[in-house]
C-alpha atoms as a PDB file:
ATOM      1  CA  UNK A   1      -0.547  36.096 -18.749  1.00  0.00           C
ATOM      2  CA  UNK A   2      -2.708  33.301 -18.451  1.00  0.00           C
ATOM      3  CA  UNK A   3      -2.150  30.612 -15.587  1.00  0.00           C
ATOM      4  CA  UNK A   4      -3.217  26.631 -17.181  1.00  0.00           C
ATOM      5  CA  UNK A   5      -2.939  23.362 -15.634  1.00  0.00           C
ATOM      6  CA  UNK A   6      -1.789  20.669 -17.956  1.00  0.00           C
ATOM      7  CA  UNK A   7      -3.481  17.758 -18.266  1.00  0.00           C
ATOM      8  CA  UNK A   8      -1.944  16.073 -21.283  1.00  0.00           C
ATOM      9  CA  UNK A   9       1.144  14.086 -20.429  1.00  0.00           C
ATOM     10  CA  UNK A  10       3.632  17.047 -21.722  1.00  0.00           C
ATOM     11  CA  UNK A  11       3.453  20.005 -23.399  1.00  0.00           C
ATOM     12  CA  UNK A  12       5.789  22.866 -25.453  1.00  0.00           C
ATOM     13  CA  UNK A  13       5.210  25.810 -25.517  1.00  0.00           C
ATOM     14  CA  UNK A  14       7.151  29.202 -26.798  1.00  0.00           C
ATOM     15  CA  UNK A  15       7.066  32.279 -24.283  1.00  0.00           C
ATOM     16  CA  UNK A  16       7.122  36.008 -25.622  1.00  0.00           C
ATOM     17  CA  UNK A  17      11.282  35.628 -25.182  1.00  0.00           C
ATOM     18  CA  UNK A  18      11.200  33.054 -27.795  1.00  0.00           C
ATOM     19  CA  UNK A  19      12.216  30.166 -25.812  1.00  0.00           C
ATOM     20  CA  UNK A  20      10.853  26.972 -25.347  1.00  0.00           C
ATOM     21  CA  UNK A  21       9.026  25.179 -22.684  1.00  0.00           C
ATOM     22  CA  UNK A  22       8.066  22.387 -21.386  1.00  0.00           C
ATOM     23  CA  UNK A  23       5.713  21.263 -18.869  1.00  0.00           C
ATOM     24  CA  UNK A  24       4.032  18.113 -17.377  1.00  0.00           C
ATOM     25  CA  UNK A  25       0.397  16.754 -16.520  1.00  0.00           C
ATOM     26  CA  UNK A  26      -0.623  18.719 -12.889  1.00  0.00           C
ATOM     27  CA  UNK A  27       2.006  21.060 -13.938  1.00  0.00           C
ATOM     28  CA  UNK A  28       0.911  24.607 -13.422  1.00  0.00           C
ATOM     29  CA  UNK A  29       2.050  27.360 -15.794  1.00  0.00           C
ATOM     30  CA  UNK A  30       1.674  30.324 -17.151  1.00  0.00           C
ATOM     31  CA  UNK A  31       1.405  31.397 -20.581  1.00  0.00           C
ATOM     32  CA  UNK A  32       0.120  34.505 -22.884  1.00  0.00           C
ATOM     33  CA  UNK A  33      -3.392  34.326 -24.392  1.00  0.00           C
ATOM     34  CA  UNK A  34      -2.228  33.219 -27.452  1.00  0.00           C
ATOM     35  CA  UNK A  35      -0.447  30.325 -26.222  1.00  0.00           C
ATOM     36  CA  UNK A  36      -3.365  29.899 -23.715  1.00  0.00           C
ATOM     37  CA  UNK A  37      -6.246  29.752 -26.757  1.00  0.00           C
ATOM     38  CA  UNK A  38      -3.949  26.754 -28.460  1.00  0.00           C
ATOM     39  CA  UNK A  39      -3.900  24.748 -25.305  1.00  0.00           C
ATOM     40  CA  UNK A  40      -6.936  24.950 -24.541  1.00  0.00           C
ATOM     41  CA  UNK A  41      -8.446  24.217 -28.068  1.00  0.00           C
ATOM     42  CA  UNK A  42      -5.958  21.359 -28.475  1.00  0.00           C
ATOM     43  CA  UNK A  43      -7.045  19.958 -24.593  1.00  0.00           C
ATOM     44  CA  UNK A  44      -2.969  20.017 -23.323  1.00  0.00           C
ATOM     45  CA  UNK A  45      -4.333  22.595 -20.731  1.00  0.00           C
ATOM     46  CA  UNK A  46      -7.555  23.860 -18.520  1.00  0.00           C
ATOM     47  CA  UNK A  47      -7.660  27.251 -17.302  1.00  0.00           C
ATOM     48  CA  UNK A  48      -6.075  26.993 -13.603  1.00  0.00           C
ATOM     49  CA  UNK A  49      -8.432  28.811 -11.812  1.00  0.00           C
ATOM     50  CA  UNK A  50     -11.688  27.147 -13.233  1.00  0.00           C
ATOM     51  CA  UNK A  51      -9.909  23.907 -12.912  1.00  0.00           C
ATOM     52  CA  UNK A  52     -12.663  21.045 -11.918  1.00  0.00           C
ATOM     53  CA  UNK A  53     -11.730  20.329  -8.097  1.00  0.00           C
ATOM     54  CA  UNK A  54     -13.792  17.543  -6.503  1.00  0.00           C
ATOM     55  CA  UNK A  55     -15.644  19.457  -3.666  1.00  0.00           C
ATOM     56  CA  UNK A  56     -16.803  17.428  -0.529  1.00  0.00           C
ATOM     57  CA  UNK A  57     -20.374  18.140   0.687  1.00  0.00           C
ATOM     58  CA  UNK A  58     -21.076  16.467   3.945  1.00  0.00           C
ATOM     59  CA  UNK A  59     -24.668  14.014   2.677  1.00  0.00           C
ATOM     60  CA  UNK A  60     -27.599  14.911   4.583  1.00  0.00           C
ATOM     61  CA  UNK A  61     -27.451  14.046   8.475  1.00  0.00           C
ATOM     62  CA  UNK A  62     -23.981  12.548   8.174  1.00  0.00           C
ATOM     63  CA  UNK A  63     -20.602  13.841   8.650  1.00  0.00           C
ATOM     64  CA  UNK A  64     -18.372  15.840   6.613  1.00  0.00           C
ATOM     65  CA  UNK A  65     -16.127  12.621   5.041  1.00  0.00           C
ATOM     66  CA  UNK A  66     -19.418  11.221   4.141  1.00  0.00           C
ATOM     67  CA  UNK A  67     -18.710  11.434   0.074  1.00  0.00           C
ATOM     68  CA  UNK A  68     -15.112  10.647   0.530  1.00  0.00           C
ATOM     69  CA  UNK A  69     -14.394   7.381  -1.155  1.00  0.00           C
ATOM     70  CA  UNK A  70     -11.519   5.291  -0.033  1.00  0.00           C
ATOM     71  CA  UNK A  71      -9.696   2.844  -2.023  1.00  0.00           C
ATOM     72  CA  UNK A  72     -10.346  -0.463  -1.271  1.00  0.00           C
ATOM     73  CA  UNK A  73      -7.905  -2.220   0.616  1.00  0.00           C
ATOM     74  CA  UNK A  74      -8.999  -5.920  -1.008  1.00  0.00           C
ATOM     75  CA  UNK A  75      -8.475  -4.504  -4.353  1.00  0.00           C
ATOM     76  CA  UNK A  76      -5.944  -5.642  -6.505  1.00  0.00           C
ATOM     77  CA  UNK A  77      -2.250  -4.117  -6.560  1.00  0.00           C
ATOM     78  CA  UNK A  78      -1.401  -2.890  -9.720  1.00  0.00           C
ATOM     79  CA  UNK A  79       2.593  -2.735  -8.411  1.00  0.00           C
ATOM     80  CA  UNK A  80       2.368  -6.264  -7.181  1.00  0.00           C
ATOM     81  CA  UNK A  81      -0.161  -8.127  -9.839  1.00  0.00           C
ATOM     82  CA  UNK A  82      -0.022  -5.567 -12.622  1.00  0.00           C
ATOM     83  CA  UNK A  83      -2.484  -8.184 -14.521  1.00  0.00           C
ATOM     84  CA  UNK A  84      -4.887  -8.191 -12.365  1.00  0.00           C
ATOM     85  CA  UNK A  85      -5.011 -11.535 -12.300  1.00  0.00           C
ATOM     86  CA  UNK A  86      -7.498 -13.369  -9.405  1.00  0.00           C
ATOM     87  CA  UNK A  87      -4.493 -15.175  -7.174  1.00  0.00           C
ATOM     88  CA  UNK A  88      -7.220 -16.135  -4.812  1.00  0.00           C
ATOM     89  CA  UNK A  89      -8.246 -19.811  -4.052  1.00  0.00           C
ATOM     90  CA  UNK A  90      -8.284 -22.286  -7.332  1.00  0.00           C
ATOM     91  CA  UNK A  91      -9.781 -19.272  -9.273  1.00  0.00           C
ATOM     92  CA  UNK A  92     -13.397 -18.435 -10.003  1.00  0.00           C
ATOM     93  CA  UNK A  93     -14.019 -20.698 -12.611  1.00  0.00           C
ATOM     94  CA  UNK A  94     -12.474 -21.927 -15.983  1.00  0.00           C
ATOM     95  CA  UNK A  95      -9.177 -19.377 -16.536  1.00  0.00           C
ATOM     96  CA  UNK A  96      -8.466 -19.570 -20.845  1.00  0.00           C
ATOM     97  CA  UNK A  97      -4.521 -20.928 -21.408  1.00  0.00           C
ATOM     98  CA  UNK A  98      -2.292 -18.152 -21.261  1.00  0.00           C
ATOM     99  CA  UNK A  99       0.421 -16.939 -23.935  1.00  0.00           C
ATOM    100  CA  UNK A 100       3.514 -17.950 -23.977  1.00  0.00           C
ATOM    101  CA  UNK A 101       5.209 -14.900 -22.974  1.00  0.00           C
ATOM    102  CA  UNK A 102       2.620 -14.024 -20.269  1.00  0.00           C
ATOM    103  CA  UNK A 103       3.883 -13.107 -16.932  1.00  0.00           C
ATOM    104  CA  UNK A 104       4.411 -15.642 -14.039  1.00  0.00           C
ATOM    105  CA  UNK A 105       1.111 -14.647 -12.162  1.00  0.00           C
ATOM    106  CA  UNK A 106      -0.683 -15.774 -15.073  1.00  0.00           C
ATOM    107  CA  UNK A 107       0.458 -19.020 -15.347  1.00  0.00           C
ATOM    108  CA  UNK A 108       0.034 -18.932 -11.653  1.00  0.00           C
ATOM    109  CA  UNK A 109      -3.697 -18.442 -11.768  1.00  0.00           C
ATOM    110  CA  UNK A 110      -4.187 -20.720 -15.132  1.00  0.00           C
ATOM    111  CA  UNK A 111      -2.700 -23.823 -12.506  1.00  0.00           C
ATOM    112  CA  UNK A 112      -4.926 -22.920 -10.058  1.00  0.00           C
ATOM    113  CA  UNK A 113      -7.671 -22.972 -12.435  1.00  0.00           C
ATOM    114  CA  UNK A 114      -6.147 -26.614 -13.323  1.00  0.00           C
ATOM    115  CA  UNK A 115      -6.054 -27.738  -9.710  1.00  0.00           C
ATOM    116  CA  UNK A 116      -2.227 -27.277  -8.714  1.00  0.00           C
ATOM    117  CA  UNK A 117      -2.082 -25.582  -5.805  1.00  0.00           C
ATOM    118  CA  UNK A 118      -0.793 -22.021  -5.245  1.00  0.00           C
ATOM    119  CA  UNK A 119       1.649 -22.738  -3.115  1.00  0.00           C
ATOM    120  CA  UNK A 120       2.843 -24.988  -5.433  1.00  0.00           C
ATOM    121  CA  UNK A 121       2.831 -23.136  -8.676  1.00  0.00           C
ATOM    122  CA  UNK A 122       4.375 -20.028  -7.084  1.00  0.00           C
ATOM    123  CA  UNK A 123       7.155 -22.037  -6.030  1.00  0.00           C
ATOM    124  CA  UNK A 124       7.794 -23.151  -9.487  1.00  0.00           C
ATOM    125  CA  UNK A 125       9.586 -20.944 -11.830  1.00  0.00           C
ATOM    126  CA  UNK A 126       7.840 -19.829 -15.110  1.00  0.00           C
ATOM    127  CA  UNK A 127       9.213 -22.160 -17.109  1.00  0.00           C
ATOM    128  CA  UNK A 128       8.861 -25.181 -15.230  1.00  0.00           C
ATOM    129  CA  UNK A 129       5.080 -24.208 -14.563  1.00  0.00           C
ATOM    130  CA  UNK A 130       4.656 -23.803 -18.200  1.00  0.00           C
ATOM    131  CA  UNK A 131       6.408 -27.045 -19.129  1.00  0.00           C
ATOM    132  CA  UNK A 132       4.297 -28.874 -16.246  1.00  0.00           C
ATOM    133  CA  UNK A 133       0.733 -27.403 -17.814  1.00  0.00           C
ATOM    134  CA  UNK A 134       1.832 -28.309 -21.426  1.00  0.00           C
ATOM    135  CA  UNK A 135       2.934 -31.852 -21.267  1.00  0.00           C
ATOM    136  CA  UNK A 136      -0.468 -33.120 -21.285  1.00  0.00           C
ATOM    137  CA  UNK A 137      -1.302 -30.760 -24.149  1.00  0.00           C
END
């Protein structure tokens, strides 16, 4: 038996009892060399043990979390602004009109870019923002 790591989002598989599996990605599992040989040339599954693992190596002179990287904590949330979308001061220059089915913090930024203030065009619903930024269209 052969121990993989799936990296794919799922995988089946059939064990020597005939029944199926199934597995997810980080999942660990383990399979016969058969099985293992598909996965691997099909790239559901990396050998477990050889397994790339990010190793930390303290830099020269510094301390041991030198190569750790944090996330930022100015970035972007995805959960809260899954757009990405700059919700900072009156935007960073000219923002392109929006669909009509974009989300809210779209049309949010797209005001800003027009000059309506955030505070304003969050407090508008969707609809009213996008009536309000259309009229003159």
């Amino acid at each position: 038996m052969a121990q993989m790591k799936v990296v794919c989002a799922v995988v089946t598989w059939r064990s020597s009892n005939a029944r199926g599996n199934r597995a997810f990605s980080g999942d660990i599992i383990d399979v016969g060399a058969a099985e293992a040989k598909r996965l691997r040339k099909i790239g559901a599954a990396v050998d477990y043990k050889t397994a790339a693992v990010p190793v930390q190596t303290p830099a020269s002179g510094e301390g041991a979390d030198a190569d750790v990287q944090m996330p930022d904590a100015n970035a972007a949330d995805p959960v809260a602004n899954p757009d990405g979308v700059d919700l900072s001061e009156a935007g960073a220059g000219v923002v392109e009109r929006p669909l009509q089915s974009a989300p809210k913090a779209t049309w949010v930024a797209y005001a800003m870019s027009r000059g309506i203030d955030k505070a304003e065009a969050e407090s508008l619903s969707r609809p009213e923002l996008i009536a309000r930024l259309t009229a003159d269209e």
